[in-house]
C-alpha atoms as a PDB file:
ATOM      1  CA  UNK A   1       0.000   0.000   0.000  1.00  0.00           C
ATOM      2  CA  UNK A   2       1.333   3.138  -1.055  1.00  0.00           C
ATOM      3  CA  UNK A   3       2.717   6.159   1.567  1.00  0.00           C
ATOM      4  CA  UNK A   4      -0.833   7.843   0.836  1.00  0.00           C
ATOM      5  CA  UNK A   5      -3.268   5.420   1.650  1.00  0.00           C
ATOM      6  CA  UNK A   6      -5.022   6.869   4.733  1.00  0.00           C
ATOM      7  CA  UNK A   7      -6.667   4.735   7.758  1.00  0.00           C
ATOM      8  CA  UNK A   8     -10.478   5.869   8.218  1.00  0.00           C
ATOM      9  CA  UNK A   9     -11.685   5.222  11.344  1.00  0.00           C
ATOM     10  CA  UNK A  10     -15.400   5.695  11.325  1.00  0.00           C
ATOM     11  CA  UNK A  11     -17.507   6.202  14.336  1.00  0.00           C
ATOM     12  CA  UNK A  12     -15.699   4.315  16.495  1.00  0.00           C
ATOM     13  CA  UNK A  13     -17.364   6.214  19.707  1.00  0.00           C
ATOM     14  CA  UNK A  14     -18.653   5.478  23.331  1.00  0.00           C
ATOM     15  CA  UNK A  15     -22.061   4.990  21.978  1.00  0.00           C
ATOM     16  CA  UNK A  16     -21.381   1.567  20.874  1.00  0.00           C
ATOM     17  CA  UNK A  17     -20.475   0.614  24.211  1.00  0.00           C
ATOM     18  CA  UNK A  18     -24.203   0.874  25.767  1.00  0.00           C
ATOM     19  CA  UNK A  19     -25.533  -2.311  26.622  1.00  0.00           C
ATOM     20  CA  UNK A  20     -28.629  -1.497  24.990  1.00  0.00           C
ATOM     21  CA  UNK A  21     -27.511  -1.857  21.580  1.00  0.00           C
ATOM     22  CA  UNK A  22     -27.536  -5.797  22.004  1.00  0.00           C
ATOM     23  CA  UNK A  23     -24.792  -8.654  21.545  1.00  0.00           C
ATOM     24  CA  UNK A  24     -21.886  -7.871  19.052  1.00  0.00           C
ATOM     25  CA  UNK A  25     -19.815  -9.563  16.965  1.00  0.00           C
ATOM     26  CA  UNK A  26     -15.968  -8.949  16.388  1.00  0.00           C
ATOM     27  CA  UNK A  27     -15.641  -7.666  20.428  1.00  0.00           C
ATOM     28  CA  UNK A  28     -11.596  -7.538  19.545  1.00  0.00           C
ATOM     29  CA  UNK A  29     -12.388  -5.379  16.814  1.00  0.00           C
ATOM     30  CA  UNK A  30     -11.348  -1.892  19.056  1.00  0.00           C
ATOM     31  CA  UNK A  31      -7.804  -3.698  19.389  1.00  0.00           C
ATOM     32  CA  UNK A  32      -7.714  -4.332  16.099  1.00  0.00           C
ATOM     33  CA  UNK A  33      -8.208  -0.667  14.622  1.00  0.00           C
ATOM     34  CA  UNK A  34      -5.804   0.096  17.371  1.00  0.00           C
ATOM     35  CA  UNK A  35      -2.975  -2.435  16.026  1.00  0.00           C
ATOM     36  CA  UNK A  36      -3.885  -0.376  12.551  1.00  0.00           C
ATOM     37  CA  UNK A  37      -3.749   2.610  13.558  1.00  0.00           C
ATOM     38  CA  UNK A  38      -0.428   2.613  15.419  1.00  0.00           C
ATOM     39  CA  UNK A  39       1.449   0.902  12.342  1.00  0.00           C
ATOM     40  CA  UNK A  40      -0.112   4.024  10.194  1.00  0.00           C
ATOM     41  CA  UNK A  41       1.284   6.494  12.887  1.00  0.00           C
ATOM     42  CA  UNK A  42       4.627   4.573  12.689  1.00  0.00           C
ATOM     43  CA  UNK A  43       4.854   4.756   8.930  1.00  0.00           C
ATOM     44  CA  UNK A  44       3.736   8.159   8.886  1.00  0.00           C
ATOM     45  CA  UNK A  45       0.490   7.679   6.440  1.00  0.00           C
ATOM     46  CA  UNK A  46      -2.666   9.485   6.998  1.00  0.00           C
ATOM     47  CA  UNK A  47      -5.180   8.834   9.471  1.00  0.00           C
ATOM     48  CA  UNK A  48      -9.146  10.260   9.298  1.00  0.00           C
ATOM     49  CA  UNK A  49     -11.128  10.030  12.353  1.00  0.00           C
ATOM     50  CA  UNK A  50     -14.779  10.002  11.795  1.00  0.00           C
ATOM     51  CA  UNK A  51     -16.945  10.879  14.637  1.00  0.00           C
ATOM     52  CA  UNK A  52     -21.446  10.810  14.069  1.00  0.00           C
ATOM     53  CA  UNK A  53     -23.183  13.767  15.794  1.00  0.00           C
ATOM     54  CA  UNK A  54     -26.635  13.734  14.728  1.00  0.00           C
ATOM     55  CA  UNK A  55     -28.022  16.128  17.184  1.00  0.00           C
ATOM     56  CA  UNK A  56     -25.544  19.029  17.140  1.00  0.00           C
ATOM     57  CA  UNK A  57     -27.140  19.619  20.981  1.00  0.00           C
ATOM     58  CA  UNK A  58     -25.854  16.667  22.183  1.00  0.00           C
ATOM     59  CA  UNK A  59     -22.222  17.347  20.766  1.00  0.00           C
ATOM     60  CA  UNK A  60     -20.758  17.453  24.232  1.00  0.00           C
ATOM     61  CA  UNK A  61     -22.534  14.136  25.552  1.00  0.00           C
ATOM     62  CA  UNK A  62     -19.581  11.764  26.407  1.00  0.00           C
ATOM     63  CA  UNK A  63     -20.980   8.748  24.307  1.00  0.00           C
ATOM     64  CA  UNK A  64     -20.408  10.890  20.820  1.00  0.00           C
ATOM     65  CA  UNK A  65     -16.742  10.758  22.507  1.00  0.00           C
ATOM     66  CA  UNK A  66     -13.710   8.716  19.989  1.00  0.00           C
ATOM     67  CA  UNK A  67     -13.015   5.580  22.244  1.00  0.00           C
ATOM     68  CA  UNK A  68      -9.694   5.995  23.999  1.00  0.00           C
ATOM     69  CA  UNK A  69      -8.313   3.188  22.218  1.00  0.00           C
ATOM     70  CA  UNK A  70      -8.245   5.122  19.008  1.00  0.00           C
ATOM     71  CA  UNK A  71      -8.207   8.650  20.223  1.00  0.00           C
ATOM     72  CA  UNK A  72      -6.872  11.179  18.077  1.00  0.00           C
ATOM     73  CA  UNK A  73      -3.482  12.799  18.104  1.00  0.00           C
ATOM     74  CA  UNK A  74      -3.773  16.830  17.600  1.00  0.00           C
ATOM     75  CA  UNK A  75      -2.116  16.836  14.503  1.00  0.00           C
ATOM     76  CA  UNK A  76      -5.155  14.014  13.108  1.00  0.00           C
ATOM     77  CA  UNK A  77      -7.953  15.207  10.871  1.00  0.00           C
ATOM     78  CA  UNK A  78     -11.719  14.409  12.019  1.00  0.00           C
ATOM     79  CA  UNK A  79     -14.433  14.523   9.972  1.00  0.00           C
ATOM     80  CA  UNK A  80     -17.628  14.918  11.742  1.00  0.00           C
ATOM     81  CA  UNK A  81     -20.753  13.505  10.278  1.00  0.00           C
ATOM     82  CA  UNK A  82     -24.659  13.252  10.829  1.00  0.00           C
ATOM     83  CA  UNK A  83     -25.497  11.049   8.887  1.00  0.00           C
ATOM     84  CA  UNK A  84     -24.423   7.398   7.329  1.00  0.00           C
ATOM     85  CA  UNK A  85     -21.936   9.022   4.883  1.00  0.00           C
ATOM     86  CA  UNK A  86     -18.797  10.314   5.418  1.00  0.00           C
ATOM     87  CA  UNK A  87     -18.709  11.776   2.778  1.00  0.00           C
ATOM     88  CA  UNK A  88     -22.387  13.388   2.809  1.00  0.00           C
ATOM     89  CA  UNK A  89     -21.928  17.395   4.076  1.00  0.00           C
ATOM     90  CA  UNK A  90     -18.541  16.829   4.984  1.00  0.00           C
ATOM     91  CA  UNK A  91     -15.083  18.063   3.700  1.00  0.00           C
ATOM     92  CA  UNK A  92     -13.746  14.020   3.189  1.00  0.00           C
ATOM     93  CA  UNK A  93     -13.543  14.120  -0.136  1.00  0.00           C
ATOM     94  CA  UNK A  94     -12.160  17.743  -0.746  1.00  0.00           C
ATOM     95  CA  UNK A  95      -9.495  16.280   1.863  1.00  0.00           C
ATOM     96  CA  UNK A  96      -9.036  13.158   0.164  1.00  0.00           C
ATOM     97  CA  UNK A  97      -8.153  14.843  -3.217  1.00  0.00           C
ATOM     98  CA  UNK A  98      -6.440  17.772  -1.721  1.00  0.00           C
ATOM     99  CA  UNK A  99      -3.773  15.403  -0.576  1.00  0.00           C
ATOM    100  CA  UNK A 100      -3.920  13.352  -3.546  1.00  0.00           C
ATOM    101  CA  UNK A 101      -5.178   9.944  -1.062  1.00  0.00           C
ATOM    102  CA  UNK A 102      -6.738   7.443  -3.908  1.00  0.00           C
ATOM    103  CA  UNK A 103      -6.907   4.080  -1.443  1.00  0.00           C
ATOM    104  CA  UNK A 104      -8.571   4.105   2.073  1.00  0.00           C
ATOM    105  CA  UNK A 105      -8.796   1.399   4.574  1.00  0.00           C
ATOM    106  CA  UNK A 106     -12.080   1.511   6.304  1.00  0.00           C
ATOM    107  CA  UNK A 107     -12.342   0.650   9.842  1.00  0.00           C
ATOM    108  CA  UNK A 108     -15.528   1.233  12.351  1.00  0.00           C
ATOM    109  CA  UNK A 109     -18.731   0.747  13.604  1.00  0.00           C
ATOM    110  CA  UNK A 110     -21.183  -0.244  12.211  1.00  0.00           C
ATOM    111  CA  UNK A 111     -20.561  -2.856   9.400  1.00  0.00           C
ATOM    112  CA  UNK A 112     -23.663  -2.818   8.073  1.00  0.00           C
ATOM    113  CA  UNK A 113     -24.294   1.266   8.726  1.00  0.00           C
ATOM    114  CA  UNK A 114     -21.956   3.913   8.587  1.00  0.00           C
ATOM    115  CA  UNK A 115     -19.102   1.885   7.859  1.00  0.00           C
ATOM    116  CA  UNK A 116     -20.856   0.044   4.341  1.00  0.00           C
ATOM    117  CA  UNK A 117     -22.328   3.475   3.718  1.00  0.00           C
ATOM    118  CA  UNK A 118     -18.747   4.961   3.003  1.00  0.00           C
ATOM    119  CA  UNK A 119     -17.334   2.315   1.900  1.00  0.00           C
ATOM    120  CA  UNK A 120     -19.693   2.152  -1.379  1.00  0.00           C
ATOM    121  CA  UNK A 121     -19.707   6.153  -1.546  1.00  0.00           C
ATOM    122  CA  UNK A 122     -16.237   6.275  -1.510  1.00  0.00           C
ATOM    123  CA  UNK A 123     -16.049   3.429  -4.742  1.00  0.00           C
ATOM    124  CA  UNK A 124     -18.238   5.700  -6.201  1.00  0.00           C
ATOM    125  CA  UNK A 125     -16.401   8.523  -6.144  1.00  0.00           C
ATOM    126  CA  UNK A 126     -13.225   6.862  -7.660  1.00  0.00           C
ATOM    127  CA  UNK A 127     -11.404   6.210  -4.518  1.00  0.00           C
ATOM    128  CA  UNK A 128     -10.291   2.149  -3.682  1.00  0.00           C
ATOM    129  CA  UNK A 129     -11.582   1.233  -0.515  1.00  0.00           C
ATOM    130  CA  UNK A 130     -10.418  -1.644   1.494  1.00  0.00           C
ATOM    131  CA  UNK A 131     -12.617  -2.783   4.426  1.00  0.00           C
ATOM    132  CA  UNK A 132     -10.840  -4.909   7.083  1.00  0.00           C
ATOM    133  CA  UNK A 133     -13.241  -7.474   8.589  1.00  0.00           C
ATOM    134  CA  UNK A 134     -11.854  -7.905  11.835  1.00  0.00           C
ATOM    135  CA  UNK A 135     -11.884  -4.129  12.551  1.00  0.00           C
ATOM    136  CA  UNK A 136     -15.262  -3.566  12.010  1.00  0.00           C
ATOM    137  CA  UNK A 137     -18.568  -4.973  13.830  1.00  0.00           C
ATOM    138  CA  UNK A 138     -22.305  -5.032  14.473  1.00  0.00           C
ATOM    139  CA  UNK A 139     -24.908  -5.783  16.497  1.00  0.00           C
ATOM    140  CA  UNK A 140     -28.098  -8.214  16.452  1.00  0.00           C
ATOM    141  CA  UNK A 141     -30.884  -6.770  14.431  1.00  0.00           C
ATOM    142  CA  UNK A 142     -34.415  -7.865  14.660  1.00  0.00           C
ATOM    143  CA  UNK A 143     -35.784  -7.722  10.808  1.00  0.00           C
ATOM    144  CA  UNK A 144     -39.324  -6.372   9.377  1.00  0.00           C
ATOM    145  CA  UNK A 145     -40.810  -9.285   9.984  1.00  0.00           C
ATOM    146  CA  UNK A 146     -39.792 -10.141  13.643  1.00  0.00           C
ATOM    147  CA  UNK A 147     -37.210 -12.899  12.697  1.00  0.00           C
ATOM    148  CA  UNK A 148     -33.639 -12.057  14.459  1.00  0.00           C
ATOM    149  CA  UNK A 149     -30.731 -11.762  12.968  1.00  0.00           C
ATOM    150  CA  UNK A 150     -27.443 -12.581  14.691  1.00  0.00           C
ATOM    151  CA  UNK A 151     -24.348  -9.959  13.880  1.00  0.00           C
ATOM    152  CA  UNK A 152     -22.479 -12.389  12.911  1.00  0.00           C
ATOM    153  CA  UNK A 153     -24.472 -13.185  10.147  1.00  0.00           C
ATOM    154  CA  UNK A 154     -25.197  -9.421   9.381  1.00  0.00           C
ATOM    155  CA  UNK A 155     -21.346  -8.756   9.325  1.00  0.00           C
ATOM    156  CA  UNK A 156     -20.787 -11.418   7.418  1.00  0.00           C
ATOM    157  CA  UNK A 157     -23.532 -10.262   4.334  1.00  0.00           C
ATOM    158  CA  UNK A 158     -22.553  -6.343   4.869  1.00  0.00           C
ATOM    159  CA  UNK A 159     -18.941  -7.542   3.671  1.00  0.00           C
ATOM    160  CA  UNK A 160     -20.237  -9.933   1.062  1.00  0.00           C
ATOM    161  CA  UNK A 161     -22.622  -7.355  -0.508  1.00  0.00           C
ATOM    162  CA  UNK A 162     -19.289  -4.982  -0.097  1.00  0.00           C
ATOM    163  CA  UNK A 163     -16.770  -7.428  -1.725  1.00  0.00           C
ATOM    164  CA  UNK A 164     -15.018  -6.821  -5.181  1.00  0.00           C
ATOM    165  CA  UNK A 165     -17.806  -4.470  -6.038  1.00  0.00           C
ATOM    166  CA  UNK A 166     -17.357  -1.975  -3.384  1.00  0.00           C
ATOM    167  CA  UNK A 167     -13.999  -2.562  -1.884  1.00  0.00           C
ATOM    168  CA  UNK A 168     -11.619  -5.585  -1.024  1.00  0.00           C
ATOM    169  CA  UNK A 169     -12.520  -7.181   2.649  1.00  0.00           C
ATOM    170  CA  UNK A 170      -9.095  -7.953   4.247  1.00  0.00           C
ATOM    171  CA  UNK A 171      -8.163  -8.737   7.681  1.00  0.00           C
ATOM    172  CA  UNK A 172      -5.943  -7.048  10.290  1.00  0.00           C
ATOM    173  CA  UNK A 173      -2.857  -9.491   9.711  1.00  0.00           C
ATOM    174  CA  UNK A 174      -3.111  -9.090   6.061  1.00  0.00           C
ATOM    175  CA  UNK A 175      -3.048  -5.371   5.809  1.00  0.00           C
ATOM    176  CA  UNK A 176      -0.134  -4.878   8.512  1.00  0.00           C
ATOM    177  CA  UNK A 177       1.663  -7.613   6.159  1.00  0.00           C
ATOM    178  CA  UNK A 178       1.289  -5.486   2.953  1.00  0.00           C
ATOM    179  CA  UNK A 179       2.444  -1.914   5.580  1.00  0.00           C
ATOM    180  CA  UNK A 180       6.010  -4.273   5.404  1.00  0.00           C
END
């Protein structure tokens, strides 16, 4: 991977850690991102923190917080969103090009949400997106009809429905191998 690919990091926040949202998959996904993210400081390469605030009121609330695992160094971009997209009325992609960043591995929560969301937008828009499947997760989701759906299972089809249309789903080990 070239000097330029950057390491998007997309709402990986507090929020997520309420025990309301249900049982999760990938629960060493934080670590994960975190491995990631410290081999991108190390070589230098960009890093994009992407933080969801949907109710600019509740800005302040300490569950829109970056987990601590991740947290941002001062000299880090964030991009805050409010809705799905990244990219939707944000500066990502005016950053993106400004700094001439073509490839972007996507790391976050939630697979099948925010994280799948950019991931196609950002194929669309001529960048090459790499998901990592072992940094991202989701939660249990009880369908239309009443039928639950593990997030295992939901994972598992976000990345399918994502995979060599939208972006190439890698793993943790393989992208630190390609950083060598």
């Amino acid at each position: 991977m070239s000097a330029n690919t950057a390491l998007l990091l997309i709402d990986v926040q507090n929020y997520f850690d309420d025990p309301n949202h249900g049982r999760r998959n990938n629960p060493n996904a934080e670590e994960n991102m975190a491995l990631l993210l410290n081999k991108w400081r190390e070589s230098n390469r960009p890093v994009i923190h992407v933080q969801h605030i949907s109710n600019p009121a509740l800005a302040h609330h300490p569950g829109r917080d970056i987990k601590e695992i991740v947290s941002p160094l001062p000299e880090e971009s964030i991009i805050v969103k409010n809705v799905n997209s990244a990219f939707i009325g944000t500066k990502l992609e005016t950053y993106l090009r400004e700094y001439e960043i073509e490839t972007l591995v996507i790391v976050g929560l939630t697979t099948d949400h925010c994280v799948s969301t950019t991931t196609r937008m950002a194929k669309n828009l001529g960048f090459t997106p790499f998901i990592v499947s072992d940094a991202t997760a989701t939660f249990d989701r009880v369908s239309f009809d009443g039928k639950l759906y593990g997030a295992e299972e939901i994972h598992n089809l976000a990345l399918v429905s994502l995979h060599e249309e939208f972006a190439t789903v890698i793993d943790t080990k393989s992208v630190l191998e390609l950083l060598d």
